[in-house]
PDB file of N, CA and C in Angstrom:
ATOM      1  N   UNK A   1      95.817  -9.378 -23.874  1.00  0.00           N
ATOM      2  CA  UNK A   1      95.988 -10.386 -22.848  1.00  0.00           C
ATOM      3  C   UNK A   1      95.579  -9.785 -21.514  1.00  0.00           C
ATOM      4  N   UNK A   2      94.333 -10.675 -20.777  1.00  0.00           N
ATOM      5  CA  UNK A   2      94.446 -10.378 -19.462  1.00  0.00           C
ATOM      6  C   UNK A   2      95.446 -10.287 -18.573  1.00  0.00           C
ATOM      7  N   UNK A   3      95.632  -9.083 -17.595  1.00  0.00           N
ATOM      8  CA  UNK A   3      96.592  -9.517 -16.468  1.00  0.00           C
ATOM      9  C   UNK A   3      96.315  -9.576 -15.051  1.00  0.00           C
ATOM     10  N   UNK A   4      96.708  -9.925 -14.087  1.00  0.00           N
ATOM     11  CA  UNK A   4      96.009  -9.901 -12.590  1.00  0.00           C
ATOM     12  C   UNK A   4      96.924  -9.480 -11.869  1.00  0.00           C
ATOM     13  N   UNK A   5      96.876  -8.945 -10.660  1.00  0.00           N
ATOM     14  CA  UNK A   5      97.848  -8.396  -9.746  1.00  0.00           C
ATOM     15  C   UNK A   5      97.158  -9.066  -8.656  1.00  0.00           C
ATOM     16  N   UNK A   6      98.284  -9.986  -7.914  1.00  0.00           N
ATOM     17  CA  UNK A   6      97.484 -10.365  -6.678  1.00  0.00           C
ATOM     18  C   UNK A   6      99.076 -10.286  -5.680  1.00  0.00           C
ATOM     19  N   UNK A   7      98.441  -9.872  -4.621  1.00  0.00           N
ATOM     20  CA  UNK A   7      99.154  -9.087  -3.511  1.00  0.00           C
ATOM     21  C   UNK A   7      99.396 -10.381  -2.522  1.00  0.00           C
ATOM     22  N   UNK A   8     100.918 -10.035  -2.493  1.00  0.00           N
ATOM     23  CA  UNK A   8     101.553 -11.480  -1.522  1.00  0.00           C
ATOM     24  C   UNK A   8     102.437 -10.844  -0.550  1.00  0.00           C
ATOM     25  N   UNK A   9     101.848 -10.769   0.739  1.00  0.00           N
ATOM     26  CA  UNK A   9     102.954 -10.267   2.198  1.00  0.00           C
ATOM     27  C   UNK A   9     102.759 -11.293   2.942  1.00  0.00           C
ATOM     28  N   UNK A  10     103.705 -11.094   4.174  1.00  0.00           N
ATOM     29  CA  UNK A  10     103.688 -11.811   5.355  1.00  0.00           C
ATOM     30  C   UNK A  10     104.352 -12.942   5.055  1.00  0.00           C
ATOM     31  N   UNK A  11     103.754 -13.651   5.946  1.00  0.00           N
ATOM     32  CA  UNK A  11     104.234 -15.170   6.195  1.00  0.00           C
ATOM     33  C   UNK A  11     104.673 -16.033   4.937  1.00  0.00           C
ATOM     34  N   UNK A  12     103.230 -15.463   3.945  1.00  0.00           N
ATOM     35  CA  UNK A  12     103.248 -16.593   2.475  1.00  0.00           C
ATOM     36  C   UNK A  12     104.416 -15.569   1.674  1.00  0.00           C
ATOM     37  N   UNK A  13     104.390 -14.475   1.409  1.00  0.00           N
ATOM     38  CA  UNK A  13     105.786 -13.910   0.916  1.00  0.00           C
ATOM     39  C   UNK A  13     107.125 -14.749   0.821  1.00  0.00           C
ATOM     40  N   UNK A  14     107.256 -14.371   2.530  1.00  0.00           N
ATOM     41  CA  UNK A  14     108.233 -14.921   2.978  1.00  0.00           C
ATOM     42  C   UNK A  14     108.782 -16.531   2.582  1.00  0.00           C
ATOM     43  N   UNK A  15     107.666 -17.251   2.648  1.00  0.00           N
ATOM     44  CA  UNK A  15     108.088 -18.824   2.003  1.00  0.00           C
ATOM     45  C   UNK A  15     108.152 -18.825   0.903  1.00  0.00           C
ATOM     46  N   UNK A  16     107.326 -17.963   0.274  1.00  0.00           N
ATOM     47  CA  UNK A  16     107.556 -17.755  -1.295  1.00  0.00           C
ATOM     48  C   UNK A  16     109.037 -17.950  -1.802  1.00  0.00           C
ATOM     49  N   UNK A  17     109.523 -16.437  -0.929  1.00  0.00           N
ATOM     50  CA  UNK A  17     110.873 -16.082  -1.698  1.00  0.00           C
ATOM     51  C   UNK A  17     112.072 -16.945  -0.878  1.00  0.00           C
ATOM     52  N   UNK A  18     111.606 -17.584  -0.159  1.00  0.00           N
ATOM     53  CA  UNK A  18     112.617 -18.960   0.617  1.00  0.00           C
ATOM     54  C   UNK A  18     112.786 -20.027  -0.482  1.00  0.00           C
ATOM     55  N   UNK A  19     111.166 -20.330  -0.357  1.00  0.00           N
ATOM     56  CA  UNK A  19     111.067 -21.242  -1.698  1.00  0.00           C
ATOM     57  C   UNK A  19     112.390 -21.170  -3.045  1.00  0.00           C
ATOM     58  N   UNK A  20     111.836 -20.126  -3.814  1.00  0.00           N
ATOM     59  CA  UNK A  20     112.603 -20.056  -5.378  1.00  0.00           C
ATOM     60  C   UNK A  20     113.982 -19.792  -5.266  1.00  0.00           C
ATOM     61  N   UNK A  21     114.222 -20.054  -6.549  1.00  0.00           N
ATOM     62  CA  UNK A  21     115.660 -19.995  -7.035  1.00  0.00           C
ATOM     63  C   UNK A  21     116.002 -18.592  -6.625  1.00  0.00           C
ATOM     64  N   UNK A  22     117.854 -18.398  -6.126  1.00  0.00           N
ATOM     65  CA  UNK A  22     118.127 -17.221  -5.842  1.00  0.00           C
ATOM     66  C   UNK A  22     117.624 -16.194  -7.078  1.00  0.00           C
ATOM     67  N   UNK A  23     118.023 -16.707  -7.998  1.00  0.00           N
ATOM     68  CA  UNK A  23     118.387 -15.741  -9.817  1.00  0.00           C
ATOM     69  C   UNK A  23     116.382 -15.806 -10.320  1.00  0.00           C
ATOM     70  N   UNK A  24     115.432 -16.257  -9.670  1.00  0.00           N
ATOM     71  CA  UNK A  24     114.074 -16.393 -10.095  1.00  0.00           C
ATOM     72  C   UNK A  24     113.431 -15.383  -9.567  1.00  0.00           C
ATOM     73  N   UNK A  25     112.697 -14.810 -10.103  1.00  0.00           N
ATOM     74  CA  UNK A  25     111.788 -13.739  -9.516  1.00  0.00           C
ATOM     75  C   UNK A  25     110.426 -14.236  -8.897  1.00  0.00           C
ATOM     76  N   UNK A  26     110.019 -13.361  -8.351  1.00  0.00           N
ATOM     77  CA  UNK A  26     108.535 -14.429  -7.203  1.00  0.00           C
ATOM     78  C   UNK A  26     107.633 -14.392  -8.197  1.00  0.00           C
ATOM     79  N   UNK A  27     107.505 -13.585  -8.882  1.00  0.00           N
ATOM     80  CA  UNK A  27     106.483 -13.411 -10.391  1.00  0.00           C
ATOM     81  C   UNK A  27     106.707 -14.637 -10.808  1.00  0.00           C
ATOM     82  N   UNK A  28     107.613 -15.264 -11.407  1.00  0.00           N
ATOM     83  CA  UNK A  28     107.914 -16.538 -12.008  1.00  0.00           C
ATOM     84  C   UNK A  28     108.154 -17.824 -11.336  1.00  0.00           C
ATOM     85  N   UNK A  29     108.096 -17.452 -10.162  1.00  0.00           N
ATOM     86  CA  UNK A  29     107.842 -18.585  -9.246  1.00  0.00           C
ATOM     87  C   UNK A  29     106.455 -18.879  -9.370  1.00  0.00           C
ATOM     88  N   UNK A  30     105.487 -18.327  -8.976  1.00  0.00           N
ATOM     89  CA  UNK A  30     104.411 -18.614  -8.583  1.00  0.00           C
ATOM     90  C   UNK A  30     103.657 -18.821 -10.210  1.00  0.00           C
ATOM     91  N   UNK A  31     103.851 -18.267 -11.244  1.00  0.00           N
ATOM     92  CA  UNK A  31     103.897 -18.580 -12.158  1.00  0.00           C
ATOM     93  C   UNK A  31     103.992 -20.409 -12.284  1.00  0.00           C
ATOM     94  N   UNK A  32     105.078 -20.506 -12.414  1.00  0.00           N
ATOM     95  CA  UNK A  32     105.514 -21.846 -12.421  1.00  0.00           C
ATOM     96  C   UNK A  32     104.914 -22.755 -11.525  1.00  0.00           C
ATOM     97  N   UNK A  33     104.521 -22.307 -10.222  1.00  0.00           N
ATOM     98  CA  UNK A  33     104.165 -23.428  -9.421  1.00  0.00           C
ATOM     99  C   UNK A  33     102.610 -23.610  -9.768  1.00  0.00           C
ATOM    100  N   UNK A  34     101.554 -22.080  -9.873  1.00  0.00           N
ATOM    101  CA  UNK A  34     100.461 -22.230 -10.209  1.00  0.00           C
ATOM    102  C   UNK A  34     100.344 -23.457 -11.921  1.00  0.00           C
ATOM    103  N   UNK A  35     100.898 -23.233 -12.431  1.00  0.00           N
ATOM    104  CA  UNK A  35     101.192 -23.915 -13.907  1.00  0.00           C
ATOM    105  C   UNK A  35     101.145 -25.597 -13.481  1.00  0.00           C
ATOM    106  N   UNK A  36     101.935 -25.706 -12.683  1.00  0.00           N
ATOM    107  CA  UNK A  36     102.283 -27.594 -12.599  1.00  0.00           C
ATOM    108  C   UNK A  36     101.011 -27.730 -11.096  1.00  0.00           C
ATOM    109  N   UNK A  37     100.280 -26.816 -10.790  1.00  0.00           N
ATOM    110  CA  UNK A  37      99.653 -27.291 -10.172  1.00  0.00           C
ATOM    111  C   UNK A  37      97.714 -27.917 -10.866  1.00  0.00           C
ATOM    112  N   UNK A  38      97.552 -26.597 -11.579  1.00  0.00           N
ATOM    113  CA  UNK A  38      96.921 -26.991 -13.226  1.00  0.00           C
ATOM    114  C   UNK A  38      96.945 -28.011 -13.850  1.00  0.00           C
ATOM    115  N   UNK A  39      98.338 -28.375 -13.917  1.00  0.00           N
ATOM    116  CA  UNK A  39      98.684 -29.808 -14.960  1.00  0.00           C
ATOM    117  C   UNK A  39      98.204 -30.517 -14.371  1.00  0.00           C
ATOM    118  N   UNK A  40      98.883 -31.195 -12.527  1.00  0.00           N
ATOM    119  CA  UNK A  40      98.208 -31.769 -11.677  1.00  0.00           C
ATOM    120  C   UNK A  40      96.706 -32.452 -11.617  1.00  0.00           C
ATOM    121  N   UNK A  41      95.929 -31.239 -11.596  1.00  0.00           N
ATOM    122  CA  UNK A  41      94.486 -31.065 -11.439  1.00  0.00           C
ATOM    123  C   UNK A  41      94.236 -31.810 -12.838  1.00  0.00           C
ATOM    124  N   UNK A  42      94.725 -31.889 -13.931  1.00  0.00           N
ATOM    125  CA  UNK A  42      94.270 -32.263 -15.297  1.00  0.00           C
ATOM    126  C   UNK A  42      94.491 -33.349 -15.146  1.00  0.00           C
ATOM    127  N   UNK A  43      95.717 -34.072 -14.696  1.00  0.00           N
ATOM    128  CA  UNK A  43      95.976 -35.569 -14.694  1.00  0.00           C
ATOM    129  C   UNK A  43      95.258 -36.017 -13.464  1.00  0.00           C
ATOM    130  N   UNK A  44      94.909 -35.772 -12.854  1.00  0.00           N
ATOM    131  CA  UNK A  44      93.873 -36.245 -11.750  1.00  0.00           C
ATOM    132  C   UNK A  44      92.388 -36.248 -12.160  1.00  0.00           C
ATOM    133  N   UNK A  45      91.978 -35.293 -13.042  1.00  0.00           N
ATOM    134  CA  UNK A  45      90.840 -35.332 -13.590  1.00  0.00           C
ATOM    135  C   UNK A  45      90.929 -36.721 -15.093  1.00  0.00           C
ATOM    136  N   UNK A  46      92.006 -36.705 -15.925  1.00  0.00           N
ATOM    137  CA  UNK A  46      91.773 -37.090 -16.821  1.00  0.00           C
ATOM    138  C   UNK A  46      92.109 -39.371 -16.184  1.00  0.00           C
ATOM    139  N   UNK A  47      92.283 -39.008 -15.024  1.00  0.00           N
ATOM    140  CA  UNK A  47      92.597 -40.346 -14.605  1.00  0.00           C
ATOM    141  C   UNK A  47      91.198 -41.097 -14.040  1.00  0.00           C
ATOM    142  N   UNK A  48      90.952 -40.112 -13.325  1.00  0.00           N
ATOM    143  CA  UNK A  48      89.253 -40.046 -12.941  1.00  0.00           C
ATOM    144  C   UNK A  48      88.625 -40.588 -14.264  1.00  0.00           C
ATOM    145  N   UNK A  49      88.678 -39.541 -15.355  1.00  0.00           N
ATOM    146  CA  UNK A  49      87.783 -40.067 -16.312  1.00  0.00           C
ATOM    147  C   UNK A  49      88.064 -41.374 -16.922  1.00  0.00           C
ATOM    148  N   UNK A  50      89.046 -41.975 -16.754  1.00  0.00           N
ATOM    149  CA  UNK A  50      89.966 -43.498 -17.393  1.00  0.00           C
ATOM    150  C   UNK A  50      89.038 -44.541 -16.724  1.00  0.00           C
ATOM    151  N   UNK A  51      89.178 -43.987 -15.582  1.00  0.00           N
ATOM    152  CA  UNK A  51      88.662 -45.445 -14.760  1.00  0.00           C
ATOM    153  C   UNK A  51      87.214 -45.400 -14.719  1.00  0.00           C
ATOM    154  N   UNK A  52      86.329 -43.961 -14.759  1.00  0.00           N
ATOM    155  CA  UNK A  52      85.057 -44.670 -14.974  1.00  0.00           C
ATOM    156  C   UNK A  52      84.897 -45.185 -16.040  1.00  0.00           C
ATOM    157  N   UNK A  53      85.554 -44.537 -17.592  1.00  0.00           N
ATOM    158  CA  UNK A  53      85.606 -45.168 -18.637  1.00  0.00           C
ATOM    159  C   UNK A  53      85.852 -46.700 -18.777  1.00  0.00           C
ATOM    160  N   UNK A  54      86.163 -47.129 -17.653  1.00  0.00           N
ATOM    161  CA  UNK A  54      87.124 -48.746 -17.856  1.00  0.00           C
ATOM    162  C   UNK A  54      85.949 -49.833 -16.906  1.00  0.00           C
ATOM    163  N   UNK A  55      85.343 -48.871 -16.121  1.00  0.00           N
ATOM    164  CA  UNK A  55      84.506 -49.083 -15.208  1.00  0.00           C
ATOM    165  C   UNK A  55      83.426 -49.575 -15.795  1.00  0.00           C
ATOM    166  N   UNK A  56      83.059 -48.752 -16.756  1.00  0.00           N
ATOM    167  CA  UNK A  56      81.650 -48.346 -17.600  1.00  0.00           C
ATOM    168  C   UNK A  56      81.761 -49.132 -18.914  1.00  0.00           C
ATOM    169  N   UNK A  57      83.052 -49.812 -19.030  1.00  0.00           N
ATOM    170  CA  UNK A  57      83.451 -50.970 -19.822  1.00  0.00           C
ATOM    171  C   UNK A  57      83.874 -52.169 -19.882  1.00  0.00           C
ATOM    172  N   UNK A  58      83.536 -53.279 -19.438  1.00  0.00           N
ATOM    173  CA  UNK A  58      83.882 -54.298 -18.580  1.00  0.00           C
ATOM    174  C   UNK A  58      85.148 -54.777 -19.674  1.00  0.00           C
ATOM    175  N   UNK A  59      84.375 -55.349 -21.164  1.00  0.00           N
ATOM    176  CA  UNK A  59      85.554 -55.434 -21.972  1.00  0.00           C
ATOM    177  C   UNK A  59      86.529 -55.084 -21.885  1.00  0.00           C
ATOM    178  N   UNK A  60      86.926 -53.740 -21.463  1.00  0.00           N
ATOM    179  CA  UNK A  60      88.180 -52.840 -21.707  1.00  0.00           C
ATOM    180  C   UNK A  60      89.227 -53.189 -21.050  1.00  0.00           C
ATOM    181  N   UNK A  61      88.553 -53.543 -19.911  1.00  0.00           N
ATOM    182  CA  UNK A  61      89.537 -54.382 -18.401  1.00  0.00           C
ATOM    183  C   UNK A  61      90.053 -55.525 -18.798  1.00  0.00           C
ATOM    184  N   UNK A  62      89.315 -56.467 -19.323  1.00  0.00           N
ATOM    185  CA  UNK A  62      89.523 -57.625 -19.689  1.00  0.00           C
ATOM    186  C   UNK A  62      90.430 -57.804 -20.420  1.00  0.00           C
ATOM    187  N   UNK A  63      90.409 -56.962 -21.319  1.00  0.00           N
ATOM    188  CA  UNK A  63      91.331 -56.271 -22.742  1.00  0.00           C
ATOM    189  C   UNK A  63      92.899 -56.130 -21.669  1.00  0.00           C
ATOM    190  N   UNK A  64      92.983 -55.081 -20.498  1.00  0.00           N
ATOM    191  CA  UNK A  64      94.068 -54.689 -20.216  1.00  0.00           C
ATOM    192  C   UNK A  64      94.661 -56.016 -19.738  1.00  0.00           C
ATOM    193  N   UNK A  65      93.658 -57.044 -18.607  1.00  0.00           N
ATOM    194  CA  UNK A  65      94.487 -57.968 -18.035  1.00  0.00           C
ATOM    195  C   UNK A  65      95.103 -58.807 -18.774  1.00  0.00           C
ATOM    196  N   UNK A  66      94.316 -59.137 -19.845  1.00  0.00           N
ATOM    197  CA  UNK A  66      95.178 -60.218 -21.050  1.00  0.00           C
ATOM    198  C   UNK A  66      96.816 -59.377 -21.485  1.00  0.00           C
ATOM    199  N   UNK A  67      96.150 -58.103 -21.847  1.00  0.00           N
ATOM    200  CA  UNK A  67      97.941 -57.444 -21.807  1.00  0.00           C
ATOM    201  C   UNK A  67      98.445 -57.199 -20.906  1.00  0.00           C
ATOM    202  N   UNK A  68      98.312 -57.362 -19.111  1.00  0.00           N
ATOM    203  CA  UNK A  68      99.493 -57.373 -18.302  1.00  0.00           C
ATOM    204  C   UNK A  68      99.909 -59.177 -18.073  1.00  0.00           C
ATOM    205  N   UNK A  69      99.234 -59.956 -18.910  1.00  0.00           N
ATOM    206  CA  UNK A  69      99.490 -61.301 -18.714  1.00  0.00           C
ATOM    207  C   UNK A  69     100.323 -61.675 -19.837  1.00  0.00           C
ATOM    208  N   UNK A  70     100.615 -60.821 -20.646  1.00  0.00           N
ATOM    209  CA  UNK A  70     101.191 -61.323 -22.250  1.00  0.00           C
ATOM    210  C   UNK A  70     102.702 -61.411 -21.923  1.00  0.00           C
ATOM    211  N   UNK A  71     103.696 -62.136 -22.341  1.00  0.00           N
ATOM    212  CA  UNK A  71     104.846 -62.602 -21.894  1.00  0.00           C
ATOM    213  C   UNK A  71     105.372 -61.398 -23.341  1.00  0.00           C
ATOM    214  N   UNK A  72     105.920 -60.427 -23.430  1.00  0.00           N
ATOM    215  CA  UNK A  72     106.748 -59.583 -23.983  1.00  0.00           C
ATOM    216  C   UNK A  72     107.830 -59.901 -24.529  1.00  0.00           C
ATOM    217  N   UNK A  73     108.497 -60.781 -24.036  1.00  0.00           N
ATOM    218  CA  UNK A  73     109.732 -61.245 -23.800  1.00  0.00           C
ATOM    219  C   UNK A  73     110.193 -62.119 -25.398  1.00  0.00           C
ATOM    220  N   UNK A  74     108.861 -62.660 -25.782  1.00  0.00           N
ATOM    221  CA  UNK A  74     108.816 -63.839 -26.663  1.00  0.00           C
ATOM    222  C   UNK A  74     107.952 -62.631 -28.097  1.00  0.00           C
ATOM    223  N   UNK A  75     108.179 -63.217 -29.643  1.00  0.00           N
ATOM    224  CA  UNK A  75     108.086 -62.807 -30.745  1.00  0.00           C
ATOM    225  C   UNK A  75     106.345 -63.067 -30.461  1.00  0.00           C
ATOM    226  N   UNK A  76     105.780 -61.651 -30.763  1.00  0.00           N
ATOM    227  CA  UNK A  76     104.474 -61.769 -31.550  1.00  0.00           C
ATOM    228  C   UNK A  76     104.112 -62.889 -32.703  1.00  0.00           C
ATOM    229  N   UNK A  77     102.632 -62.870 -32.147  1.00  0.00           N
ATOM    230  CA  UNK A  77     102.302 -63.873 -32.936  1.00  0.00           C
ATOM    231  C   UNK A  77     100.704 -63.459 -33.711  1.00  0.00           C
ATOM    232  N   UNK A  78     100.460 -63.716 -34.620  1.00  0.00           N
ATOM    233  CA  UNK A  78      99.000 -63.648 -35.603  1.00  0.00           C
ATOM    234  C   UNK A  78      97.828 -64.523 -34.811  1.00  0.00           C
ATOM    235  N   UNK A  79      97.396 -63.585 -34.219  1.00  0.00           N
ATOM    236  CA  UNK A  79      96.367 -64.586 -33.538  1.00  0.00           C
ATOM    237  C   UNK A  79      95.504 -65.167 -34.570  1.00  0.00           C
ATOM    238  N   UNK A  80      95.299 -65.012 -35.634  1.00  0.00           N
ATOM    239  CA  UNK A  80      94.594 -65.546 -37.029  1.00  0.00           C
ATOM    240  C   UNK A  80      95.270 -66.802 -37.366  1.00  0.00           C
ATOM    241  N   UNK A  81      96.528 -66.783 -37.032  1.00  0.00           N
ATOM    242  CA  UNK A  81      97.658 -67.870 -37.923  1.00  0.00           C
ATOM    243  C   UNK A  81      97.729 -69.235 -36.736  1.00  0.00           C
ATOM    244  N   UNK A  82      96.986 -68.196 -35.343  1.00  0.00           N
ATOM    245  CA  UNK A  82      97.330 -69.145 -34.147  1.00  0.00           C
ATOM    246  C   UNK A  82      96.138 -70.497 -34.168  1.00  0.00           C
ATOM    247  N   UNK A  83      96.397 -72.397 -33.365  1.00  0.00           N
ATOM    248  CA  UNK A  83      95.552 -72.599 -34.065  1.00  0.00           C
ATOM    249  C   UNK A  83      94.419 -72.900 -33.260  1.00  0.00           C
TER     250      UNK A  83
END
């Protein structure tokens, strides 16, 4: 496994270890914050890709508005059986 050492003084230190939990180490802070900032970046990318996908699909939209128009509330029905 790769490892990296990256060097944290001053000012950003300091908020660092303001930041985290008393009982957390700054290793595992920044750990943790780099981690959900990653995730972040993924759901921003993978949302990006939704909407050109939806964009680049006119159907698909059409598809969603009929299901934010569908009344939930009431028993499914067979659109085959419908007349």
């Amino acid at each position: 496994m790769k490892a990296t050492t990256i060097k944290l003084e001053g000012e950003l230190l300091a908020a660092i270890e303001k930041a985290k939990q008393p009982e957390e180490s700054v290793t595992s802070y920044v750990r943790t914050v780099l981690r959900k900032n990653l995730e972040q970046t993924r759901v921003r990318e993978a949302a990006a890709a939704y909407v050109a996908f939806v964009d680049a699909h006119p159907e698909e939209q059409e598809w969603l508005d009929e299901w934010e128009r569908a009344d939930l509330t009431k028993p499914a029905t067979n659109q085959r059986d419908a007349p």
